[in-house]
Protein backbone atom coordinates (compact mmCIF):
# COMPACT_ATOMS: atom_id res chain seq x y z
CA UNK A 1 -5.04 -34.07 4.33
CA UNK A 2 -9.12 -33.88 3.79
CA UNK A 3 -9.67 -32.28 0.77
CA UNK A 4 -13.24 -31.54 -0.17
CA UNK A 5 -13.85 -30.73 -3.88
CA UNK A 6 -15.76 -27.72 -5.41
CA UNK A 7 -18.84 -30.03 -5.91
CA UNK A 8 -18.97 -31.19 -2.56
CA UNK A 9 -18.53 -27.24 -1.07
CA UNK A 10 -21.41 -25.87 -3.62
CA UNK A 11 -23.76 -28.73 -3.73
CA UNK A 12 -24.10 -29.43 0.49
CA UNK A 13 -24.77 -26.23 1.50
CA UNK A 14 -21.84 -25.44 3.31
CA UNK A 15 -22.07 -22.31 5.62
CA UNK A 16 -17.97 -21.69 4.64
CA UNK A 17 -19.41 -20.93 0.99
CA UNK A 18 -21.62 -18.34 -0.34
CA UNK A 19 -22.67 -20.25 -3.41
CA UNK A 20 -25.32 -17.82 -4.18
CA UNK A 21 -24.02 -14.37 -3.54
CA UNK A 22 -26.57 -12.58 -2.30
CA UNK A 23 -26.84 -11.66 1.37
CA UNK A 24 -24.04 -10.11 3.58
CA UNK A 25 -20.57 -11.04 2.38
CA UNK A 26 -18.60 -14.59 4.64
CA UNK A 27 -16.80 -14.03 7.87
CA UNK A 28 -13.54 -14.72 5.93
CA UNK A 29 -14.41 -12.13 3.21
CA UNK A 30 -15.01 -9.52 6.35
CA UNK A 31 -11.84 -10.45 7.63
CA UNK A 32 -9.98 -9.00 4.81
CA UNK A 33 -11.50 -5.91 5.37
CA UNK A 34 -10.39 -3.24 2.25
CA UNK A 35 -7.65 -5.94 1.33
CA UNK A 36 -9.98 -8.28 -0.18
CA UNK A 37 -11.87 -7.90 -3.50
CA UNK A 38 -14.44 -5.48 -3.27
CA UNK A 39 -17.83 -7.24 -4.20
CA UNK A 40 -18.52 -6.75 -7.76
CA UNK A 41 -15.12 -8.19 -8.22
CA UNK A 42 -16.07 -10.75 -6.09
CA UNK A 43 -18.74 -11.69 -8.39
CA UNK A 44 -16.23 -12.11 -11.39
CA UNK A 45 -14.39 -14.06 -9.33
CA UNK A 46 -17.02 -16.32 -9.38
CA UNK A 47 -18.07 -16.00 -12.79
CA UNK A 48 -14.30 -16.87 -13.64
CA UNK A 49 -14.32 -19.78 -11.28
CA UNK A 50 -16.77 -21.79 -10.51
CA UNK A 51 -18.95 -24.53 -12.47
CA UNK A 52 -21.51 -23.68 -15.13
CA UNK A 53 -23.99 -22.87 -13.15
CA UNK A 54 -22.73 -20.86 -10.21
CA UNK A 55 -20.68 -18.98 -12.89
CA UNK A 56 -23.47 -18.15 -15.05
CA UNK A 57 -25.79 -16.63 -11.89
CA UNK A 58 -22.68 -14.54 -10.95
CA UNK A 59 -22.21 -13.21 -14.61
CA UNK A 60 -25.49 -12.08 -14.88
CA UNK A 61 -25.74 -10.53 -10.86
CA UNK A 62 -22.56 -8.75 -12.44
CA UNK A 63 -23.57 -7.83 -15.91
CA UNK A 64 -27.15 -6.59 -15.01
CA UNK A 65 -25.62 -3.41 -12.35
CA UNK A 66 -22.44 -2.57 -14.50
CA UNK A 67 -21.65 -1.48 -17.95
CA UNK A 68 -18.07 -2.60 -19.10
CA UNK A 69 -16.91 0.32 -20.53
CA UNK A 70 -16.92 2.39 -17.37
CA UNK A 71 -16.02 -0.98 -15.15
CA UNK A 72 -12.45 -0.53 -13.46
CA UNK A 73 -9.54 -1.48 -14.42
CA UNK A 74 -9.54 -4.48 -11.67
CA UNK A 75 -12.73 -5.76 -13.04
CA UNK A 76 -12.06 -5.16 -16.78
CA UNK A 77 -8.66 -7.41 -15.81
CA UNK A 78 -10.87 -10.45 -14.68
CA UNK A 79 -13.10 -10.18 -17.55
CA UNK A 80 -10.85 -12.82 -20.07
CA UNK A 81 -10.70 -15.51 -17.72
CA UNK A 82 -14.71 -14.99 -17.43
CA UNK A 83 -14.64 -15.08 -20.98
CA UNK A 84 -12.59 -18.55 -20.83
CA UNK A 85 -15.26 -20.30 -18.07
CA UNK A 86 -18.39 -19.06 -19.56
CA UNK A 87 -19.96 -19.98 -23.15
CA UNK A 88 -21.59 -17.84 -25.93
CA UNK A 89 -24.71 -18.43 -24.61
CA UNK A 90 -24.49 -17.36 -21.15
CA UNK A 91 -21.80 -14.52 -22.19
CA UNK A 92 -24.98 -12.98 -24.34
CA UNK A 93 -24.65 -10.13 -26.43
CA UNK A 94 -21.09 -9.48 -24.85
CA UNK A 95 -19.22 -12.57 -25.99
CA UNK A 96 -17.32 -10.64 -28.99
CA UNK A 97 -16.27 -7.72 -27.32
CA UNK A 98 -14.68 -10.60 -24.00
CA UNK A 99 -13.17 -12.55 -27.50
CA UNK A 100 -11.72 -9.59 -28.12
CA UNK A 101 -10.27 -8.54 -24.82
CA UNK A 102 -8.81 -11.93 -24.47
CA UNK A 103 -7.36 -11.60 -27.96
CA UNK A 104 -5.85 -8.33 -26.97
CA UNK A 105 -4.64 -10.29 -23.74
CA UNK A 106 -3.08 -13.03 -25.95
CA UNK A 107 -1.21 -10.33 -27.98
CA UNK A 108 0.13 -8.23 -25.40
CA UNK A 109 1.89 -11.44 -23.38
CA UNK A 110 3.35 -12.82 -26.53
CA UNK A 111 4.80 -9.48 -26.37
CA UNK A 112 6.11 -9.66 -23.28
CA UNK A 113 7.20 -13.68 -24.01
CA UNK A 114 9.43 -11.86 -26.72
CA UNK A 115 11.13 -9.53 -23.95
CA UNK A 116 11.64 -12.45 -21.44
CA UNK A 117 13.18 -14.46 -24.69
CA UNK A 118 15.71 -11.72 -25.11
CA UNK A 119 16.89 -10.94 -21.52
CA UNK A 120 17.12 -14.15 -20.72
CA UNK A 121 19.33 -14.36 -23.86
CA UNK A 122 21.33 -11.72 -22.29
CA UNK A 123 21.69 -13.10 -19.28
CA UNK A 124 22.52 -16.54 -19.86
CA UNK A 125 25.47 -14.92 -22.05
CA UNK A 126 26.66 -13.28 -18.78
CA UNK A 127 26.26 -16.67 -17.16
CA UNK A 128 23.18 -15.58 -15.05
CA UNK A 129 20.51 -18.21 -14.77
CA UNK A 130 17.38 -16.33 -13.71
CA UNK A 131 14.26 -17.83 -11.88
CA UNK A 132 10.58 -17.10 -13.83
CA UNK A 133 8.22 -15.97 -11.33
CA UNK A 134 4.71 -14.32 -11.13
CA UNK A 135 2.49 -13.88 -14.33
CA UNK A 136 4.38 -15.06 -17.10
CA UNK A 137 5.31 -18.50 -15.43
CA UNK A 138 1.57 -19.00 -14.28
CA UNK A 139 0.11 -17.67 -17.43
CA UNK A 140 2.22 -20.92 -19.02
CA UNK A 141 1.22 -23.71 -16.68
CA UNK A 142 -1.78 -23.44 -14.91
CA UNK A 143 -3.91 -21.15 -17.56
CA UNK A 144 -4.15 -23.71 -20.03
CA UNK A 145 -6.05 -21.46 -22.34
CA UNK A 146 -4.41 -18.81 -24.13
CA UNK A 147 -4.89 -14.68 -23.26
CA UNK A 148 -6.91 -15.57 -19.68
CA UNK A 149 -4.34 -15.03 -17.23
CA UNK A 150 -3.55 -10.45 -17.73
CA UNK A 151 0.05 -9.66 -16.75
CA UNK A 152 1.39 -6.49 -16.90
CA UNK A 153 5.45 -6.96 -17.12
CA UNK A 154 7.93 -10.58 -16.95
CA UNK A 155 9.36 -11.46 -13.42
CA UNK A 156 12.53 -12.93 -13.00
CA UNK A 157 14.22 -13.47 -10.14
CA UNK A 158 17.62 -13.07 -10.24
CA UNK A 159 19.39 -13.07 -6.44
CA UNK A 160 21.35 -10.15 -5.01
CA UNK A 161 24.48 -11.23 -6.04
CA UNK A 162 24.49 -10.79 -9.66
CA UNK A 163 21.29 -8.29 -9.69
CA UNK A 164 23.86 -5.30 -10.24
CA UNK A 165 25.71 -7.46 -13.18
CA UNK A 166 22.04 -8.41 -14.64
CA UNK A 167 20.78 -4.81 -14.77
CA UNK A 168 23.98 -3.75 -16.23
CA UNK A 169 23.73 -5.75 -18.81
CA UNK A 170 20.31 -5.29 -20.02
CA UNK A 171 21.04 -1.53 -19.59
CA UNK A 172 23.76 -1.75 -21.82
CA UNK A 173 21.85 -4.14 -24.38
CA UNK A 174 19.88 -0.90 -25.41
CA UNK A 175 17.49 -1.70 -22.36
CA UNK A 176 16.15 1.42 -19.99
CA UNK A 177 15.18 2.03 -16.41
CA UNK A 178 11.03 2.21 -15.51
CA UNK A 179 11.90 3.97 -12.92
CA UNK A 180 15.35 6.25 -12.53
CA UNK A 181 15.15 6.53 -8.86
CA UNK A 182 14.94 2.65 -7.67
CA UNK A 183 16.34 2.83 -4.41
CA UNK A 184 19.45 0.45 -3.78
CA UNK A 185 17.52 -1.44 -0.92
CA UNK A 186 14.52 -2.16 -3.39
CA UNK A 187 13.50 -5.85 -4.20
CA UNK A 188 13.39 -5.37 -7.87
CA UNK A 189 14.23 -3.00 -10.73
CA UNK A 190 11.70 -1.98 -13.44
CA UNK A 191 13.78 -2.36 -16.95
CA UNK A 192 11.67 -2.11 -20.23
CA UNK A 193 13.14 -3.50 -23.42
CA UNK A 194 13.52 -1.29 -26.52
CA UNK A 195 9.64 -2.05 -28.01
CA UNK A 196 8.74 -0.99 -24.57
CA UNK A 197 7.89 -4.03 -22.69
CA UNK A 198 8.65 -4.32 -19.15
CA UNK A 199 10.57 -6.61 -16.98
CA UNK A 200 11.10 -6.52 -13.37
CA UNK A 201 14.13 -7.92 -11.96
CA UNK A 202 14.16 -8.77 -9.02
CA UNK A 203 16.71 -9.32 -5.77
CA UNK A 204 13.88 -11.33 -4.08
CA UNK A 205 10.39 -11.58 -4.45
CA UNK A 206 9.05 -10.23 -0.73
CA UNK A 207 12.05 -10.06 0.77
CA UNK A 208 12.78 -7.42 2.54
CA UNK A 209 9.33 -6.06 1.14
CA UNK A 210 7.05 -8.02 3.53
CA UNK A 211 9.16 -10.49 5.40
CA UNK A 212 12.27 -10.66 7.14
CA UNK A 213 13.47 -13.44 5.74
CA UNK A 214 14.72 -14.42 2.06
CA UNK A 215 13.32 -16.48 0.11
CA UNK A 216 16.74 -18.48 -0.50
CA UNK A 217 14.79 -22.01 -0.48
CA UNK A 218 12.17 -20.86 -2.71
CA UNK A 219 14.97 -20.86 -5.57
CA UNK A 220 16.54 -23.83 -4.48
CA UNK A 221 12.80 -25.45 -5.15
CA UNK A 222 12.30 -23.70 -8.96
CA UNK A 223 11.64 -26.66 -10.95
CA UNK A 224 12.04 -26.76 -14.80
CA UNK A 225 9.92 -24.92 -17.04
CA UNK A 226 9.51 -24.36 -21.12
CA UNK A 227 7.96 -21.03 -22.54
CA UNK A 228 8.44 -20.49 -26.52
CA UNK A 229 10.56 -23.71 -26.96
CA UNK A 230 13.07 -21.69 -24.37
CA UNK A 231 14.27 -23.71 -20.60
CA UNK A 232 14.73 -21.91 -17.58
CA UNK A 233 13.21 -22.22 -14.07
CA UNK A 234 10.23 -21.25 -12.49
CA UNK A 235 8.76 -21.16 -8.58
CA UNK A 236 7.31 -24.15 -7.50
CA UNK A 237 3.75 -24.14 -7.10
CA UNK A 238 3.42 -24.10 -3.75
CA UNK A 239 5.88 -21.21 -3.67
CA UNK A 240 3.45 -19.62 -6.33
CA UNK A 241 0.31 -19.83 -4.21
CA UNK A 242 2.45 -17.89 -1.01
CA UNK A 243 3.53 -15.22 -3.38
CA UNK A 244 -0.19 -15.24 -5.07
CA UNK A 245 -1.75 -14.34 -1.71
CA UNK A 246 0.59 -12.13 -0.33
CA UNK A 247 1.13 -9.57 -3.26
CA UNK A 248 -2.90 -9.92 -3.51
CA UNK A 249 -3.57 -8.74 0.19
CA UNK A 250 -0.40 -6.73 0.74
CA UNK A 251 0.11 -4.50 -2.25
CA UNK A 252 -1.97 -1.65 -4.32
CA UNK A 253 -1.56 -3.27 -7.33
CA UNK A 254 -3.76 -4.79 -10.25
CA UNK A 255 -2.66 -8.02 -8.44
CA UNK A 256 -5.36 -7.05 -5.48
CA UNK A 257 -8.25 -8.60 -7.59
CA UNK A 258 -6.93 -11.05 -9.85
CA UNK A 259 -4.90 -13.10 -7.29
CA UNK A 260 -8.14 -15.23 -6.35
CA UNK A 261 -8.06 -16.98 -10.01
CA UNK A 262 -4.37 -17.98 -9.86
CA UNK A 263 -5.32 -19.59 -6.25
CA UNK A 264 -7.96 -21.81 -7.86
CA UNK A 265 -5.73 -22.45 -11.08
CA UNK A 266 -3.15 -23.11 -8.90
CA UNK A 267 -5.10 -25.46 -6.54
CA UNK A 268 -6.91 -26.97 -9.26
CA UNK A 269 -3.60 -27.83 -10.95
CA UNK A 270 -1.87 -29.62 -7.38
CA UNK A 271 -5.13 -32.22 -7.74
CA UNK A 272 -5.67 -32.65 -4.28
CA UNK A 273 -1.80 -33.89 -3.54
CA UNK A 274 -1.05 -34.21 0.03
CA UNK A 275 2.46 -33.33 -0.50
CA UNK A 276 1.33 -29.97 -2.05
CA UNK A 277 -0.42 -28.58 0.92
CA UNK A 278 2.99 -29.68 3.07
CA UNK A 279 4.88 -27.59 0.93
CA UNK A 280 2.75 -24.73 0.96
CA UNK A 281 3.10 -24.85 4.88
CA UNK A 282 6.57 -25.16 4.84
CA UNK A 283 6.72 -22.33 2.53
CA UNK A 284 4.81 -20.11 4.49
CA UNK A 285 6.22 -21.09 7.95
CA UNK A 286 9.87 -20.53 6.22
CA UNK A 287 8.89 -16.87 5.56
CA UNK A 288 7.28 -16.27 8.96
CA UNK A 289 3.78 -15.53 6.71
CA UNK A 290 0.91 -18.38 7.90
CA UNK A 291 -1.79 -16.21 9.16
CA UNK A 292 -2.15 -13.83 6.29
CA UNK A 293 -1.78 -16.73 3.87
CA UNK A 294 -4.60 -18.38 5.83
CA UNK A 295 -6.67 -15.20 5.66
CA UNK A 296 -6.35 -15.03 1.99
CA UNK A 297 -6.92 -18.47 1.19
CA UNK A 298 -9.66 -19.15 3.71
CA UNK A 299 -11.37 -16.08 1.38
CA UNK A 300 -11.14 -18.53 -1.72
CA UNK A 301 -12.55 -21.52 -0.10
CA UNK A 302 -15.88 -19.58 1.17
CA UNK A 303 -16.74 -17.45 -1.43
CA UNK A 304 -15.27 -19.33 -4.55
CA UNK A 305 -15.09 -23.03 -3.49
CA UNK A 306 -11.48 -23.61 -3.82
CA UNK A 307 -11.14 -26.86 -2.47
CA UNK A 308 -8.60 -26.18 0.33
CA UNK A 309 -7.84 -28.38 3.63
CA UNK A 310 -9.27 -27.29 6.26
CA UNK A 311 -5.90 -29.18 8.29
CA UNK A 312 -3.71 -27.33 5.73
CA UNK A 313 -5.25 -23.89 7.28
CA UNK A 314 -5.06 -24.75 10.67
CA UNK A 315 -1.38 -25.20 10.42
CA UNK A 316 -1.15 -21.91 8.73
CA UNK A 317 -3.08 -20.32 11.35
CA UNK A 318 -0.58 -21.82 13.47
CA UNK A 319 2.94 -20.99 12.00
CA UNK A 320 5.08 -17.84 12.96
CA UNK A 321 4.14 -14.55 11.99
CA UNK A 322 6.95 -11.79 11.59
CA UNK A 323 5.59 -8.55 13.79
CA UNK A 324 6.26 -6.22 11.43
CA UNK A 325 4.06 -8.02 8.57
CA UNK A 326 1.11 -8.60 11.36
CA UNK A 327 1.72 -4.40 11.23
CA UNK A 328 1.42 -4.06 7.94
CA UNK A 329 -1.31 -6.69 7.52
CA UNK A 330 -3.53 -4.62 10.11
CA UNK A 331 -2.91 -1.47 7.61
CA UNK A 332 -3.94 -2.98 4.66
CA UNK A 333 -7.14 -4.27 6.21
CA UNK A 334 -8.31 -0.71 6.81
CA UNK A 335 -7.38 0.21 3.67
CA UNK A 336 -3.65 0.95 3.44
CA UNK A 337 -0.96 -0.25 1.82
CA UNK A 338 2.35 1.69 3.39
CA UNK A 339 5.67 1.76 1.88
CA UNK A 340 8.28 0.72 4.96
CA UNK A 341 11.53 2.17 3.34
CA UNK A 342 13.33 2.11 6.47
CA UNK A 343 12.08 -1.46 7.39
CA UNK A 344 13.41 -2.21 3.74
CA UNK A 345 16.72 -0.63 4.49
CA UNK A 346 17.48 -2.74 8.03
CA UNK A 347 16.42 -5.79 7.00
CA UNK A 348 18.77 -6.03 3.83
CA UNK A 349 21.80 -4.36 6.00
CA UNK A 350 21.20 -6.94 8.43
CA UNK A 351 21.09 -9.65 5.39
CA UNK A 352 24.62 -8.17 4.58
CA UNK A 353 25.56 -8.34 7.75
CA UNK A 354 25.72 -4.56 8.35
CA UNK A 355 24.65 -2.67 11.37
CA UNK A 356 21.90 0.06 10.16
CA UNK A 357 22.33 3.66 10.67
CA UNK A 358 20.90 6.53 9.71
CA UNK A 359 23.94 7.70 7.08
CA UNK A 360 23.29 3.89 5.60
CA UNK A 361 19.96 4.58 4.65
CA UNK A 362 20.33 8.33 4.25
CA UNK A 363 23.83 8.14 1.63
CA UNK A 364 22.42 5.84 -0.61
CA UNK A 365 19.30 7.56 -1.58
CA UNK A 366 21.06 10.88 -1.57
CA UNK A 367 23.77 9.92 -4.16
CA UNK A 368 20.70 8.39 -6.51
CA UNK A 369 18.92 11.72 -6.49
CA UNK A 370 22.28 13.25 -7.34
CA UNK A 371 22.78 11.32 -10.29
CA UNK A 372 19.55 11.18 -11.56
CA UNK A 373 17.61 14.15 -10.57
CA UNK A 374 14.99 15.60 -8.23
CA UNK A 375 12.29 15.89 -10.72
CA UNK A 376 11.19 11.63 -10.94
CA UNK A 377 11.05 11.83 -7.20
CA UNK A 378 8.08 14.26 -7.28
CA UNK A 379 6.34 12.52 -10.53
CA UNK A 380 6.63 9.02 -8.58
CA UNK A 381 5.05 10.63 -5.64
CA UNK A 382 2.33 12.22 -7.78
CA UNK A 383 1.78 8.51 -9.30
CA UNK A 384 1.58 7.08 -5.92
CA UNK A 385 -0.81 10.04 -4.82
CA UNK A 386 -3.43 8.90 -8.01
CA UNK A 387 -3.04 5.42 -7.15
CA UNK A 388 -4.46 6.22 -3.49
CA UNK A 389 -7.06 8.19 -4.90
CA UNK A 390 -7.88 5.78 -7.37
CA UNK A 391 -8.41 3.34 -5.00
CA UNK A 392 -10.69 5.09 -2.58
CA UNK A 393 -13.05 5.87 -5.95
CA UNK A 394 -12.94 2.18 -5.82
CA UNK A 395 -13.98 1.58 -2.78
């Protein structure tokens, strides 16, 4: 595959790469509609991203029209890694307050490093080998320097086999539930350890959230990985970059605006390997997700310079697309990001080789609020209700 480097995408010209930011935003930024970053995060993006110089002219377009203590959350989030790619000297007056936040970064996921420690302590007592995926397995490979990559909780993957055995466990280690009223057709449950510090374990990773399909190959592919002297597994990087752009574009989480600098990192760490960008195609065509991968990526390599193959997004274009995620894709590009509980609920039956019906989906739920109560169902309504509202100030 033809792989054209960030030098060769800023320095020609190239119409597929605002290099400058000004002017209206690319054709693939458009395309993501309210999915995509909104464009003062686009301009951190940069300043986290790209070379000295096209960092530096995005900094200050950013700095000059926003204050940081007022900034939102998603932009305060992308702040460290601009802090890593930019020296004192273009940083300015605000290069000890970004030391700090990526001090404060540093500290909070050594945290969270001690809570994956212990429950995969707990685990591998049990026998239970889990799979490191998402922040805390990026934030150790492809972030080489410390307190850049912001993660919120530890991801690991467990199966749906032994997700009922892994839960119990850490339950009965003095571990609690995030959130009481998980529902059994979920693709992960929230557990926090006793300091606090949050773990999601998970079933699958977007299965039966956004594809059809399980992800059964993508933890056949986790390759070894160290964090804290510990082994375990993690997702491939190719796997990585799937799951980057699809819980970027597809959910309403802090994810939505960082997911652009794990792309690059991610990219930047494959170094142009042939093989890399046929596994990413395989990945994607194995979950039925090409297009909206293409979408995302296609974002990266206009407005950031991530050098992608242009061959490598053809194919994408070209692979299968499930019809419910084209439904959901066309939501969030107008600005919503729907919760398909019933989708959720057919799609593992059918995994378990169930027929779905209405008391399947219905019994389940009903003996959860039972046993814990009607009152979390209203507060985690509520908290979806800000989130909405949160992100329409946003926008």
């Amino acid at each position: 595959m033809t792989v054209r480097t960030r030098d060769d995408v800023t320095m020609s010209g190239d119409a597929r790469f605002v290099s400058d930011g000004a002017g209206s935003p690319s054709v693939a930024s458009r395309r993501l509609g309210r999915a995509g970053p909104k464009p003062g995060e686009l301009e951190l993006l940069r300043a986290a991203t790209l070379d000295l110089e096209g960092a530096s002219a995005a900094w200050r377009r950013w700095i000059s029209g926003n204050v940081i203590d007022v900034a939102h959350r998603r932009s305060t989030d992308l702040l460290p890694a601009v802090a890593a790619n930019l020296p004192p000297e273009v940083l300015g007056s605000e290069t000890d307050r970004l030391r700090g936040m990526r001090r404060r970064v540093w500290a909070g996921n050594e945290l969270r490093f001690g809570a994956l420690s212990s429950a995969v302590d707990l685990l591998e007592a049990i026998g239970i080998e889990p799979v490191l995926a998402k922040g805390a397995a990026l934030a150790t490979t492809v972030y080489p320097k410390p307190g850049t990559r912001v993660m919120a909780d530890v991801d690991l993957v467990i199966g749906p086999e032994l997700l009922d055995e892994a839960v119990g466990a850490l339950l009965g280690s003095g571990w609690t539930r995030v959130d009481p009223v998980e529902g059994p057709f979920f693709h992960a449950v929230a557990v926090a350890d006793p300091r606090g510090q949050g773990v999601d374990v998970h079933r699958w990773v977007m299965f039966p959230r956004f594809t059809p399909v399980p992800e059964r190959s993508w933890l056949e592919r986790a390759v070894p990985h160290e964090v804290g002297g510990r082994s375990l597994r993690r997702l491939a990087g190719s796997d990585e970059l799937i799951l980057a752009v699809l819980h970027g574009l597809l959910t309403n989480s802090d994810s939505a605006s960082r997911w652009p600098i794990d792309v690059a990192k991610l990219v930047d760490a494959s170094q142009g390997d042939d093989a890399f960008w046929l596994e990413v195609v395989v990945s994607a065509d194995e979950l039925r997700v090409g297009p909206v991968a293409a979408d995302g990526l296609a974002m990266c390599a206009e407005e950031l310079g991530v050098p992608i193959p242009d061959n490598a997004l053809e194919s994408l274009r070209a692979g299968p697309l499930d019809s419910g995620l084209r439904q959901h894709w066309a939501l969030c590009r107008r600005g919503l990001t729907p919760e398909w509980r019933i989708r959720r609920y057919a799609r593992m039956a059918r995994f378990e080789d169930r027929q779905p019906t209405v008391l399947g989906y219905v019994g389940p739920r009903w003996r959860a609020i039972r046993t814990r109560g009607v009152g979390p169902i209203f507060g985690g309504r509520i908290e979806r209700a800000r989130q909405i509202v949160d992100d329409r100030i946003r926008s």
